[in-house]
Protein backbone atom coordinates (compact mmCIF):
# COMPACT_ATOMS: atom_id res chain seq x y z
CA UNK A 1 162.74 106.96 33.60
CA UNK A 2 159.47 108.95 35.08
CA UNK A 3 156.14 108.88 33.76
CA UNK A 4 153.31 110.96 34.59
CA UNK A 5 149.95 109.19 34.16
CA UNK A 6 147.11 110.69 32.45
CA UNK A 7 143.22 110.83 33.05
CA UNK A 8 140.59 110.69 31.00
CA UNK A 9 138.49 113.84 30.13
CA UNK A 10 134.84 113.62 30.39
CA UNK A 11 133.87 117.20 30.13
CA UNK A 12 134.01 119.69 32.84
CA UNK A 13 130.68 121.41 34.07
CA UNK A 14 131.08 124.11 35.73
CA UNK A 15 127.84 125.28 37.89
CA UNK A 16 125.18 125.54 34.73
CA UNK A 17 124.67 121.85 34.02
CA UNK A 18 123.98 120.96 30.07
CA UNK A 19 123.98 118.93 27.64
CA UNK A 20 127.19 116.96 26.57
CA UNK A 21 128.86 113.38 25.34
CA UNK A 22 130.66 111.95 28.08
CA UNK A 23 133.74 110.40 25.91
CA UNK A 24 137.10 110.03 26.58
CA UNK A 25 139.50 111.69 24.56
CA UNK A 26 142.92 111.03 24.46
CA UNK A 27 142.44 107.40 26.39
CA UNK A 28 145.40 106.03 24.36
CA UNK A 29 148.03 108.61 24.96
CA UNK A 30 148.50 109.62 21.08
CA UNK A 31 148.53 113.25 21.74
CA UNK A 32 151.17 114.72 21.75
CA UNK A 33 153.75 113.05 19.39
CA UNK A 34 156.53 111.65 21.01
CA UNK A 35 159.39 110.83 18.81
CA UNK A 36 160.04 107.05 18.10
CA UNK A 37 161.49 105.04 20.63
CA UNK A 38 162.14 107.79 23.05
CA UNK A 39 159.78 108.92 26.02
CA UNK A 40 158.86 112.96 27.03
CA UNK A 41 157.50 115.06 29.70
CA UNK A 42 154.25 116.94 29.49
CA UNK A 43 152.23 119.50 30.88
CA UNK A 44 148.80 118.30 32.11
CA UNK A 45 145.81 120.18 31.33
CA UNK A 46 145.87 121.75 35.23
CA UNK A 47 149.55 122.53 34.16
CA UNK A 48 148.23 126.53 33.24
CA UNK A 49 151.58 127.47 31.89
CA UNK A 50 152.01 124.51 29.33
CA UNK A 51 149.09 122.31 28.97
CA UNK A 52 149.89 119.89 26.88
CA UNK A 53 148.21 116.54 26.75
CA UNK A 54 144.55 117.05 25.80
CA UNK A 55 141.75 115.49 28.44
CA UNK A 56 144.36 114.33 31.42
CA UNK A 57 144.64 116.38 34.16
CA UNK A 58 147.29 115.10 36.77
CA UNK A 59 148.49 115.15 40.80
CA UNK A 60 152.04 114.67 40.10
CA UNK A 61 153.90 118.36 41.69
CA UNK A 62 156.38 119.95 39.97
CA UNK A 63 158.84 117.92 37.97
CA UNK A 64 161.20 118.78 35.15
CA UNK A 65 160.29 122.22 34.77
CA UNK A 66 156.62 121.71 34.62
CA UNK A 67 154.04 122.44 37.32
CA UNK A 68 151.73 119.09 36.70
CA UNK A 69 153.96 116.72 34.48
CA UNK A 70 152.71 113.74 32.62
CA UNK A 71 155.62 111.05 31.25
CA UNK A 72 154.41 109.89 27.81
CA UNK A 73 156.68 106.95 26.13
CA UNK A 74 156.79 105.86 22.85
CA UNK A 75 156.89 101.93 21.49
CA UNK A 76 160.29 100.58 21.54
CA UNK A 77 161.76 102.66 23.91
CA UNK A 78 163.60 100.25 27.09
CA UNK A 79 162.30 97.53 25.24
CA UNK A 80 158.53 98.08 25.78
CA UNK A 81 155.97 98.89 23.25
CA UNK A 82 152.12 100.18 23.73
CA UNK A 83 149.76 97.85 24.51
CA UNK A 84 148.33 95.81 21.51
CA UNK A 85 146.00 97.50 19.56
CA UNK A 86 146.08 100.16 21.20
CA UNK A 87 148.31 103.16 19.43
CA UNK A 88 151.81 103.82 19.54
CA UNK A 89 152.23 105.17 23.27
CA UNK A 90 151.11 105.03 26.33
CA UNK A 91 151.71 106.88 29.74
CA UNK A 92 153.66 106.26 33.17
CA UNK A 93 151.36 107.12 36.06
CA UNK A 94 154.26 107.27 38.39
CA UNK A 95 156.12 110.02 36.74
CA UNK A 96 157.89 111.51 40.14
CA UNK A 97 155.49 110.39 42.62
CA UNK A 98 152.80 108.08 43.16
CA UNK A 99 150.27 110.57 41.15
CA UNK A 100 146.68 110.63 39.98
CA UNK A 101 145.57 110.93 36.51
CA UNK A 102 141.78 112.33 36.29
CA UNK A 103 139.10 114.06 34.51
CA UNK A 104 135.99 115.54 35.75
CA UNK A 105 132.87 114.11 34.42
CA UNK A 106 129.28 114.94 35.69
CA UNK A 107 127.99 111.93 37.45
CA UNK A 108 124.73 110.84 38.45
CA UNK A 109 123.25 108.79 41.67
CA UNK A 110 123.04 105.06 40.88
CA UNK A 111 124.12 105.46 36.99
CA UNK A 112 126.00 102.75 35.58
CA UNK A 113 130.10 103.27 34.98
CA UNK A 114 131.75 100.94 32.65
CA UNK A 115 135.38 100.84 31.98
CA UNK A 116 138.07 98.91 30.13
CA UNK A 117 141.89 99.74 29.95
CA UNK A 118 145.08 98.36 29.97
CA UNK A 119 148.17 98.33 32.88
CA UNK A 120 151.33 97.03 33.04
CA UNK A 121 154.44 96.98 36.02
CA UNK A 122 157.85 98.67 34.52
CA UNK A 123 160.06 96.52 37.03
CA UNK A 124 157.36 93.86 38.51
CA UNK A 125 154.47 93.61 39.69
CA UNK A 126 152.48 97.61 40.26
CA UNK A 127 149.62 98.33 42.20
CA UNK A 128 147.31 101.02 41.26
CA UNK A 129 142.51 101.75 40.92
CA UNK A 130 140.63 102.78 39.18
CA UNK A 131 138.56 105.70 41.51
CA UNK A 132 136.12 108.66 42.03
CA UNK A 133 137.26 112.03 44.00
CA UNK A 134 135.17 114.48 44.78
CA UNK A 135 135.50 117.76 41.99
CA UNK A 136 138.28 118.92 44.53
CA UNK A 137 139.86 116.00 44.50
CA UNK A 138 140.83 116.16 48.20
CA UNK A 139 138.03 112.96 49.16
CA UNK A 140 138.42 109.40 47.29
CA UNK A 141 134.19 108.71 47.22
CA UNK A 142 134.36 105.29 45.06
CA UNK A 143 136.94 102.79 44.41
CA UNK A 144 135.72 100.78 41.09
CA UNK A 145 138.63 98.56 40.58
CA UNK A 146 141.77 98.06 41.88
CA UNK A 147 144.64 96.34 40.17
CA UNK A 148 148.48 94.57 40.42
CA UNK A 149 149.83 93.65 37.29
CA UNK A 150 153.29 92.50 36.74
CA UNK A 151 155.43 93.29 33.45
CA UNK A 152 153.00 92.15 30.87
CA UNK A 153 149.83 94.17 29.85
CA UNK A 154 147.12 93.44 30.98
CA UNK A 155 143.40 94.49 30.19
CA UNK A 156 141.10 95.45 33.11
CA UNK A 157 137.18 95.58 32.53
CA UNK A 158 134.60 95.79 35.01
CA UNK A 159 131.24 98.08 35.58
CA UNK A 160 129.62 99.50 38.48
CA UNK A 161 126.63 101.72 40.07
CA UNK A 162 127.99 105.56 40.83
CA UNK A 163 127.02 105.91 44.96
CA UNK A 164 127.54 109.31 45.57
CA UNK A 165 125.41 112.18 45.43
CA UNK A 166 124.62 113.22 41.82
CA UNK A 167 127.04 116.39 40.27
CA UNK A 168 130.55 116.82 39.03
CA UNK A 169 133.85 114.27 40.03
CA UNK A 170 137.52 113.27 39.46
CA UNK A 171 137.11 109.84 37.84
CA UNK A 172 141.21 108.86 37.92
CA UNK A 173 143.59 106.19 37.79
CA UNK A 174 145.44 106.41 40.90
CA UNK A 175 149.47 104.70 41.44
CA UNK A 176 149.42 103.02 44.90
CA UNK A 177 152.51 102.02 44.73
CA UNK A 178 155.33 100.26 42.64
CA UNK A 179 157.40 96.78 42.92
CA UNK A 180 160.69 98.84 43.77
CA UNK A 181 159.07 101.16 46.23
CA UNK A 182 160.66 104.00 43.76
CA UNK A 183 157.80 106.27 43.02
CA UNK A 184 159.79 107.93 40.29
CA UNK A 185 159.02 104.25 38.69
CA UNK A 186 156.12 102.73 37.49
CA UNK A 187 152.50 101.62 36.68
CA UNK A 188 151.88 102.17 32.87
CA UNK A 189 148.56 102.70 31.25
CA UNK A 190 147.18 102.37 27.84
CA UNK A 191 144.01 101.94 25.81
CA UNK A 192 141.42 103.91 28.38
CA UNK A 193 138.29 103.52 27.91
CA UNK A 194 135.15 105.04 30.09
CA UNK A 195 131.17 104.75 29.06
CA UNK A 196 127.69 104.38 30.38
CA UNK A 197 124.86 102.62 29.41
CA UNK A 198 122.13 105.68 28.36
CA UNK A 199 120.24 107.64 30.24
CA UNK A 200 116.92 109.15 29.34
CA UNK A 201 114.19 111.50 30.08
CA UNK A 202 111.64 113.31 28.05
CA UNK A 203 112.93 116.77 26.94
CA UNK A 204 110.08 118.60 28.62
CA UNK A 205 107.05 117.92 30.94
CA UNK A 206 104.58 119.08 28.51
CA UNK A 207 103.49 119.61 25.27
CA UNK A 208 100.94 120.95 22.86
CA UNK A 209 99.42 121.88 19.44
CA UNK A 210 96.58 122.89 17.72
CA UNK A 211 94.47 119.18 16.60
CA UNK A 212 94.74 119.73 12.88
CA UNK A 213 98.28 119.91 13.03
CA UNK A 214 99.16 117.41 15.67
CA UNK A 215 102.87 118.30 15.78
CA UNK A 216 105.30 119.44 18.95
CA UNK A 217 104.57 115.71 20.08
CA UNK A 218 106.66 114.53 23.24
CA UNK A 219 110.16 113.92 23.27
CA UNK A 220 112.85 111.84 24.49
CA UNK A 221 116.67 112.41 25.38
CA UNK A 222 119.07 110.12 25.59
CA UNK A 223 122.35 110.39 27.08
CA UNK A 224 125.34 107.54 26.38
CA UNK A 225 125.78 105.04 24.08
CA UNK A 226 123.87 102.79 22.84
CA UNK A 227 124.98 99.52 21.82
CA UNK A 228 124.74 98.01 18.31
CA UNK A 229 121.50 96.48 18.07
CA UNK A 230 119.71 99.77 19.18
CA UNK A 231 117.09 100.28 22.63
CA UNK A 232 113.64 99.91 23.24
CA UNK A 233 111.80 102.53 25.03
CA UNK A 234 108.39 101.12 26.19
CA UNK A 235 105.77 103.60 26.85
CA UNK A 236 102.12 103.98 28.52
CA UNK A 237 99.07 106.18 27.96
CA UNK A 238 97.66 106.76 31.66
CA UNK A 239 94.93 108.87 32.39
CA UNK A 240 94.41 110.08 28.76
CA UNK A 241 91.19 112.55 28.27
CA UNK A 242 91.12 111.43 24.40
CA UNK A 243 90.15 108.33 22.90
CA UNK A 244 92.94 105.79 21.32
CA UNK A 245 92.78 104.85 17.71
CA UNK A 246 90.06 107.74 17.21
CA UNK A 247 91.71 110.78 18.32
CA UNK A 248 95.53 109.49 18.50
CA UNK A 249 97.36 106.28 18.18
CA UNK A 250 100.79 105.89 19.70
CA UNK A 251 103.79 102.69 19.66
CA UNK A 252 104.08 101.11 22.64
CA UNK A 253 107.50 101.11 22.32
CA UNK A 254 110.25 104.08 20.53
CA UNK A 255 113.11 102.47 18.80
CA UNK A 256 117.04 104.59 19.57
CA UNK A 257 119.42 103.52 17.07
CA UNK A 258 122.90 102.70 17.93
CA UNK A 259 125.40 105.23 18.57
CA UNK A 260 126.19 108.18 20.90
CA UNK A 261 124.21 110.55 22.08
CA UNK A 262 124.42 113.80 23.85
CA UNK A 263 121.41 114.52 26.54
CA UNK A 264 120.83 117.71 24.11
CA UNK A 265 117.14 118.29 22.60
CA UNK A 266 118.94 118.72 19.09
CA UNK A 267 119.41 114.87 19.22
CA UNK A 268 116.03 114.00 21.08
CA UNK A 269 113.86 111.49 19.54
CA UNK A 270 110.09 111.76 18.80
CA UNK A 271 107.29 109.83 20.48
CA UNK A 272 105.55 107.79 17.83
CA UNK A 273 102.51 109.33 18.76
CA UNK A 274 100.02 110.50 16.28
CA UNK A 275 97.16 112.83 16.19
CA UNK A 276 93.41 112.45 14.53
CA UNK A 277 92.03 115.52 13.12
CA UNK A 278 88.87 115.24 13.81
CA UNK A 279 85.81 117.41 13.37
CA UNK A 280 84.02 117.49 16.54
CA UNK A 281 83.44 120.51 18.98
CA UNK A 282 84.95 119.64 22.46
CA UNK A 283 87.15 120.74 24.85
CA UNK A 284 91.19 120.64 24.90
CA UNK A 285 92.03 116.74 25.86
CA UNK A 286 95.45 115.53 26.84
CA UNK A 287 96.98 112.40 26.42
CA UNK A 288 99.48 111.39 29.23
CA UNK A 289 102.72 109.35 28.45
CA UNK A 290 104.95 107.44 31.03
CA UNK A 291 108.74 105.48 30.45
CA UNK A 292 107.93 101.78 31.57
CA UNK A 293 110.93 99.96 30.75
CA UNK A 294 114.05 100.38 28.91
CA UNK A 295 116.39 97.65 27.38
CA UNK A 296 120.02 97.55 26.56
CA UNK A 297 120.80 98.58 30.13
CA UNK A 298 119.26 102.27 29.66
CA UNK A 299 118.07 104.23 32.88
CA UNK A 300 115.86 107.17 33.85
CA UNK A 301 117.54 109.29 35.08
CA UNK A 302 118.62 113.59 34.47
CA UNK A 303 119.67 112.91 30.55
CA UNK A 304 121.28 116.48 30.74
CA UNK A 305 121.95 117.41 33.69
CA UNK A 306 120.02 119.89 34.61
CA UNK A 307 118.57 118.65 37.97
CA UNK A 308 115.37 117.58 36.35
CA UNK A 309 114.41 113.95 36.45
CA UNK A 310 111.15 113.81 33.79
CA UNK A 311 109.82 110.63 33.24
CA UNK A 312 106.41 112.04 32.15
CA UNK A 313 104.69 113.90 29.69
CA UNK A 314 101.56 115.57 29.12
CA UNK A 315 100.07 116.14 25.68
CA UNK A 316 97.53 118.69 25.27
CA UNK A 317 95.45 118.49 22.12
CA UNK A 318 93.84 122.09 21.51
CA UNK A 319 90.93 121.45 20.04
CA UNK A 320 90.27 123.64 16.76
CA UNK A 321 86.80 122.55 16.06
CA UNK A 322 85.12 125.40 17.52
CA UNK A 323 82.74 128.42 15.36
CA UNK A 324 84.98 131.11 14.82
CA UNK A 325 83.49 134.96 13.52
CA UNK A 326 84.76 135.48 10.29
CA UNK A 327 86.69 138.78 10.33
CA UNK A 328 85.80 141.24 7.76
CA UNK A 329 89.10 144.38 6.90
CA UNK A 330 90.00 146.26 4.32
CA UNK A 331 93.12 147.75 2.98
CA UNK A 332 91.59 150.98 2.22
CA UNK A 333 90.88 154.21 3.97
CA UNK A 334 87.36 154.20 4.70
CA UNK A 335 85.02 156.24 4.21
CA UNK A 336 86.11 155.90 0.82
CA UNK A 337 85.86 158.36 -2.14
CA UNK A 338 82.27 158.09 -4.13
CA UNK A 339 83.32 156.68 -7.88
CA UNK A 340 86.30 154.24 -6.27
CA UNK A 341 86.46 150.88 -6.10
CA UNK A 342 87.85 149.28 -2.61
CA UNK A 343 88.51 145.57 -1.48
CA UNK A 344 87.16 144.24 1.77
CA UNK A 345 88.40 140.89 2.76
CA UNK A 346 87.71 137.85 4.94
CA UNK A 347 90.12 136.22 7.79
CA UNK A 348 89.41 133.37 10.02
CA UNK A 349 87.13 131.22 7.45
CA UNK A 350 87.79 128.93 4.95
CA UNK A 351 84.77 128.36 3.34
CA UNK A 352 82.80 131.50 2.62
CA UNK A 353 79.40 133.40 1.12
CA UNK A 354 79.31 137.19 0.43
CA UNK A 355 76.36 139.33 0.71
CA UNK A 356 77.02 139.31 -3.09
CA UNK A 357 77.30 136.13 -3.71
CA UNK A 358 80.88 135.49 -4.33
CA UNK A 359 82.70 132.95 -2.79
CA UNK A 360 85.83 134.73 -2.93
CA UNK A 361 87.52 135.68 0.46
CA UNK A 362 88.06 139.27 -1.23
CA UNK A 363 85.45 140.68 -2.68
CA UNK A 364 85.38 144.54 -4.87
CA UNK A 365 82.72 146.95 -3.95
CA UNK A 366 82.10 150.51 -5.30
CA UNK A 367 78.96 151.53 -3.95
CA UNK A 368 78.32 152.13 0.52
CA UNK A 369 76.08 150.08 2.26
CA UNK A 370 75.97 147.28 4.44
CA UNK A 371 78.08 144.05 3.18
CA UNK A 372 78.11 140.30 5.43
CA UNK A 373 79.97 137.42 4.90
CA UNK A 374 78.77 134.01 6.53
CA UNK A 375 81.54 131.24 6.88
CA UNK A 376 80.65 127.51 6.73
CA UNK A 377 83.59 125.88 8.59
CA UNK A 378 83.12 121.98 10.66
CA UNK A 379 79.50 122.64 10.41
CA UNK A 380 79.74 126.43 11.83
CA UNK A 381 77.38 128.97 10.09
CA UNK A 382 79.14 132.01 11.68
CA UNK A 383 77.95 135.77 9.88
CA UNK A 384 79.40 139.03 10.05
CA UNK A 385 78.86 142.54 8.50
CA UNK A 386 80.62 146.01 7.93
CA UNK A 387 78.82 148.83 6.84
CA UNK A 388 80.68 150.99 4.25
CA UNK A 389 79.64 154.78 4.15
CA UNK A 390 81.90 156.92 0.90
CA UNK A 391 82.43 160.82 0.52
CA UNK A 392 82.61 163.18 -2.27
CA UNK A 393 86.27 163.44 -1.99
CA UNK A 394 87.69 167.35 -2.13
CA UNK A 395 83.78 168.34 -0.08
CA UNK A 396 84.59 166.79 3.51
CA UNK A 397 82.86 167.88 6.55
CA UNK A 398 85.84 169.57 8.91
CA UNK A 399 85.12 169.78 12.33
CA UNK A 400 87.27 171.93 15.20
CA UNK A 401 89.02 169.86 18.03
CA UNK A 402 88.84 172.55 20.72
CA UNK A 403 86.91 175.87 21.16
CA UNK A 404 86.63 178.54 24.10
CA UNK A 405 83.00 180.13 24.54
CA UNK A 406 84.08 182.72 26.75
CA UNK A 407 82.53 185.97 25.09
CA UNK A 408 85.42 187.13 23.53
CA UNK A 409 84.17 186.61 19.82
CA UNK A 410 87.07 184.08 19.29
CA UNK A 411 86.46 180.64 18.68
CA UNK A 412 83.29 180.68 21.07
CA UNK A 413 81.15 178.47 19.01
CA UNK A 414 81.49 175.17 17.88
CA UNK A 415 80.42 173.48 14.55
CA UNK A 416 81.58 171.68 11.32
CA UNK A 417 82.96 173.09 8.49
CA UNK A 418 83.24 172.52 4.96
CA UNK A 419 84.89 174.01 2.21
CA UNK A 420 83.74 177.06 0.22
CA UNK A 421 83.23 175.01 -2.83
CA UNK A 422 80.85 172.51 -1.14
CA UNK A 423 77.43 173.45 0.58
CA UNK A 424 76.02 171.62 3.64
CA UNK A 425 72.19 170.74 3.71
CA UNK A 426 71.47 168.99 6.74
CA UNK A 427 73.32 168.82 10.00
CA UNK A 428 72.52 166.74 13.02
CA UNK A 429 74.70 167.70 16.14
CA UNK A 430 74.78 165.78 19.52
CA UNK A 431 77.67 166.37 22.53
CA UNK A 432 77.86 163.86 25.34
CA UNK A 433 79.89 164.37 28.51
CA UNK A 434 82.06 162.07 30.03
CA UNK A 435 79.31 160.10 31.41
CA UNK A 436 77.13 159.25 28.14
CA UNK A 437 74.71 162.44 29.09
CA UNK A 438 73.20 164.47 26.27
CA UNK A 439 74.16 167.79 26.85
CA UNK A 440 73.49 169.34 23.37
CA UNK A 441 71.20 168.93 20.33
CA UNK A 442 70.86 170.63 17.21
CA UNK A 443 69.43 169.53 13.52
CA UNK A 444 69.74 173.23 12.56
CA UNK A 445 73.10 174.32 10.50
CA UNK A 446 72.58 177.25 11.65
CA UNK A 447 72.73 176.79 15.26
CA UNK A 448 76.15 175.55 16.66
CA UNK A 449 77.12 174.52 20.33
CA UNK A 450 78.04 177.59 22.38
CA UNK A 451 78.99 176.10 25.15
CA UNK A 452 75.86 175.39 27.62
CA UNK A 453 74.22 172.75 28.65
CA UNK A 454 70.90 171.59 27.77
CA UNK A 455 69.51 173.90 31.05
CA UNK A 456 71.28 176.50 29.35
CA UNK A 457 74.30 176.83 32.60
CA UNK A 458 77.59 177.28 31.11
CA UNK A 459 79.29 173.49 30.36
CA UNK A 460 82.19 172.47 32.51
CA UNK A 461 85.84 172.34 30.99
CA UNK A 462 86.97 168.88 29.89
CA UNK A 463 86.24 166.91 26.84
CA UNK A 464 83.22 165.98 25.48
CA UNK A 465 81.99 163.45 22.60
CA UNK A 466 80.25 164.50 19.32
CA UNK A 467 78.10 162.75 16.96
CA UNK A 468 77.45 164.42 13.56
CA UNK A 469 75.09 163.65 10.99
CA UNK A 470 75.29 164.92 7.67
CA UNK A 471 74.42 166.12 4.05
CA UNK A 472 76.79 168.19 1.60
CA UNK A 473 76.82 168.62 -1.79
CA UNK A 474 78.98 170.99 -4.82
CA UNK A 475 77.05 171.82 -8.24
CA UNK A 476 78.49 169.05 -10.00
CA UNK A 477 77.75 166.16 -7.57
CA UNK A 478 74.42 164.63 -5.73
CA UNK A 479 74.50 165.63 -2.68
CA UNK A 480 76.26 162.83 -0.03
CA UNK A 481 74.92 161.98 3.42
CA UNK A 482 77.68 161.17 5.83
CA UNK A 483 78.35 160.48 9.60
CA UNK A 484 81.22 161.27 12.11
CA UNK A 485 82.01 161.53 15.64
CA UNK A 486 84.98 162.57 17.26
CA UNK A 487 86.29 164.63 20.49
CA UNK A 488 86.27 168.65 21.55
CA UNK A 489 87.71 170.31 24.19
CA UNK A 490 85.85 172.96 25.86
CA UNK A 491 88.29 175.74 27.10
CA UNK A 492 87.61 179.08 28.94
């Protein structure tokens, strides 16, 4: 009877490296169900018409109807059960040829392999390794073990340093040949079993936040498993432009729990660095943090893959102590309607002192003029002000947006306007050109801009500025001084 061995799946990468657990699934063979005492054929995974056995891969050719078999027996059957302790079945390497059983993991230059799993001869004593191919899997780059075990199982550990060049390989179990020179017979294989002692890099080169909060601190990933008992990261300050146990504190050493981890920032693990919020005005300082040593056999090396090796990072404390100009706003439409009652407000202070008095960062007024608020934050007296004009709402001041002095008794003068109902008092008129020159003047309502300069030559065409100064009144209200300025276009 044939059996096709089969690898161990590590997780394929394909171009875009990322972050992944590096476990074997399937190591024992339990998937899928064979029925007791009997033995079956299988489509590996690279079998694309009936992939069958999850994680094993294999280089057996076609063989009972299947494209990439695997030969999967159960306990019992010819006498011979699974290894002990490890499951119910277990897998013939040899299924019609002396095959390969793989999976493609994503290795990296001088990271440490460790392995343990179990082989057994059918008729005598079987030869087969434990090896790395290339992603191809047309070049053999690493032996790591290689075995001959007669008919009794037998468990294999071992460890070693990956050689190659860092990316994505075939590790496999390989059939080199058999004790009857049959390759349709032997080398069985049970209980596989493939980690590495974790790898680890900080998540990012550098990081930041604002002093006061003191978050976004560095941190680590960690790639593997680590063993029961945990790891100690030891880390170093170098270079730092703040002062320990002042303005930070930080461990010397961050404690990873046991278990397995994934490379992936989701299950990074924070610096034990703290920040001191302080109350001094200075300049941004950073704090720089470097891996020293790791125990429990953990490396530094690319945690996920991604072709970055970072092994330090750079803390930048933004300092938050500086005066900031309280920012007076309101809500409301300014200028506001005489009798109403508007909000301003106050932004970008804490502690604060209206031109009123109150304390409160919103304040009521109903009445124009010109209101300040001073701030008081770490010892910062900053002051600003907003001056607040109102109008007697239904008698505003209109003024055109474009008018053509060209003699034809259309639109050839310009000038504001107000409502029948409301009478204007006092006007003060200036026009600027583009440049910020005067080029009209009038305090007289009854003389509006026609369109010449101060020289009295016709204006040129374009747009021009206007500032307007004003008084209107109806019967029933005081009268109400206002101010505006705006744009006209002169037309021909």
């Amino acid at each position: 009877m044939k059996q096709v061995a089969s690898f161990l799946l590590l997780v394929l990468l394909s171009g875009v490296a990322s972050a992944q657990s590096r476990s074997i699934i399937n190591g024992s063979f339990e998937d899928p169900i064979v029925p007791a005492h009997s033995f079956a054929y299988f489509g590996a995974q690279n079998d694309n018409l009936h992939p069958q056995v999850p994680g094993w891969n294999s280089t057996n050719g076609t063989y009972a109807g299947l494209k990439h078999p695997m030969e999967i027996w159960s306990s019992g059957y010819s006498g011979i059960s699974a290894a002990a302790g490890q499951g119910n079945q277990f897998v013939e390497i040899n299924c019609s040829e002396n095959a390969r059983l793989y999976q493609f993991v994503n290795l990296l230059h001088g990271e440490k392999i460790n392995w343990s799993f179990y082989h057994r001869g059918r008729a005598g004593i079987d030869h087969a390794e434990i090896n790395i191919y290339d992603q191809t899997g047309s070049t053999k780059v690493q032996v790591l073990q290689s075995v001959a075990t007669n008919q009794v199982w037998t468990n294999y550990t071992g460890s070693d340093f990956f050689n190659g060049a860092s990316g994505v390989y075939q590790i496999s179990f390989e059939a080199i040949s058999t004790s009857t020179e049959n390759p349709l017979v032997g080398n069985f294989l049970d209980g596989v079993e493939i980690s590495f002692d974790p790898i680890l890099e900080f998540s990012q080169s550098s990081f930041k936040d604002l002093e006061h909060a003191g978050g976004n601190v560095p941190k680590v990933r960690v790639n593997g498993k680590v063993p029961f008992g945990g790891m100690l990261i030891n880390l170093s300050v170098d270079n730092s432009t703040a002062n320990a146990g002042t303005e930070f504190t930080m461990l010397g050493a961050l404690y990873v729990p046991q278990g397995d981890y994934d490379g992936s920032d989701a299950s990074a693990l924070m610096v034990p660095l703290t920040i001191s919020d302080d109350t001094l005005v200075e300049s941004d300082e950073t704090i720089t943090i470097s891996i020293i040593g790791i125990t429990a056999g953990g490396q530094q090396l690319d945690a996920n893959f991604d072709g970055n090796n970072i092994h330090t990072a750079v803390y930048t404390i933004e300092n938050d102590d500086y005066c900031i100009l309280p920012e007076i706003y309101t809500n409301n439409s300014l200028p506001f309607c005489e009798g109403d009652t508007i909000s301003l407000n106050v932004r970008m202070a804490n502690y604060v002192q209206w031109s009123t008095g109150s304390s409160e960062h919103t304040i009521y007024i109903s009445e124009p003029g010109k209101y300040s608020v001073t701030s008081y934050d770490r010892g910062c007296d900053m002051k600003n002000s907003i001056d607040i004009a109102s109008i007697v709402c239904g008698c505003t001041v209109v003024v055109p947006s474009a008018f053509s002095p060209n003699g034809d008794g259309v639109n050839d003068l310009f000038r504001p306007l107000s409502p029948n109902k409301c009478r204007m008092d006092f006007m003060e008129l200036e026009v600027f050109d583009r440049w910020g020159d005067l080029v009209f003047k009038s305090v007289d309502i009854y003389t509006p801009w026609d369109g010449k300069i101060l020289n009295g030559d016709p204006a040129p065409l374009g747009v021009y500025v206007w500032n307007l100064g004003y008084k209107i009144h109806r019967d029933d209200n005081q009268p109400v001084s206002g101010f505006m300025t705006g744009n006209v276009t002169l037309l021909r």
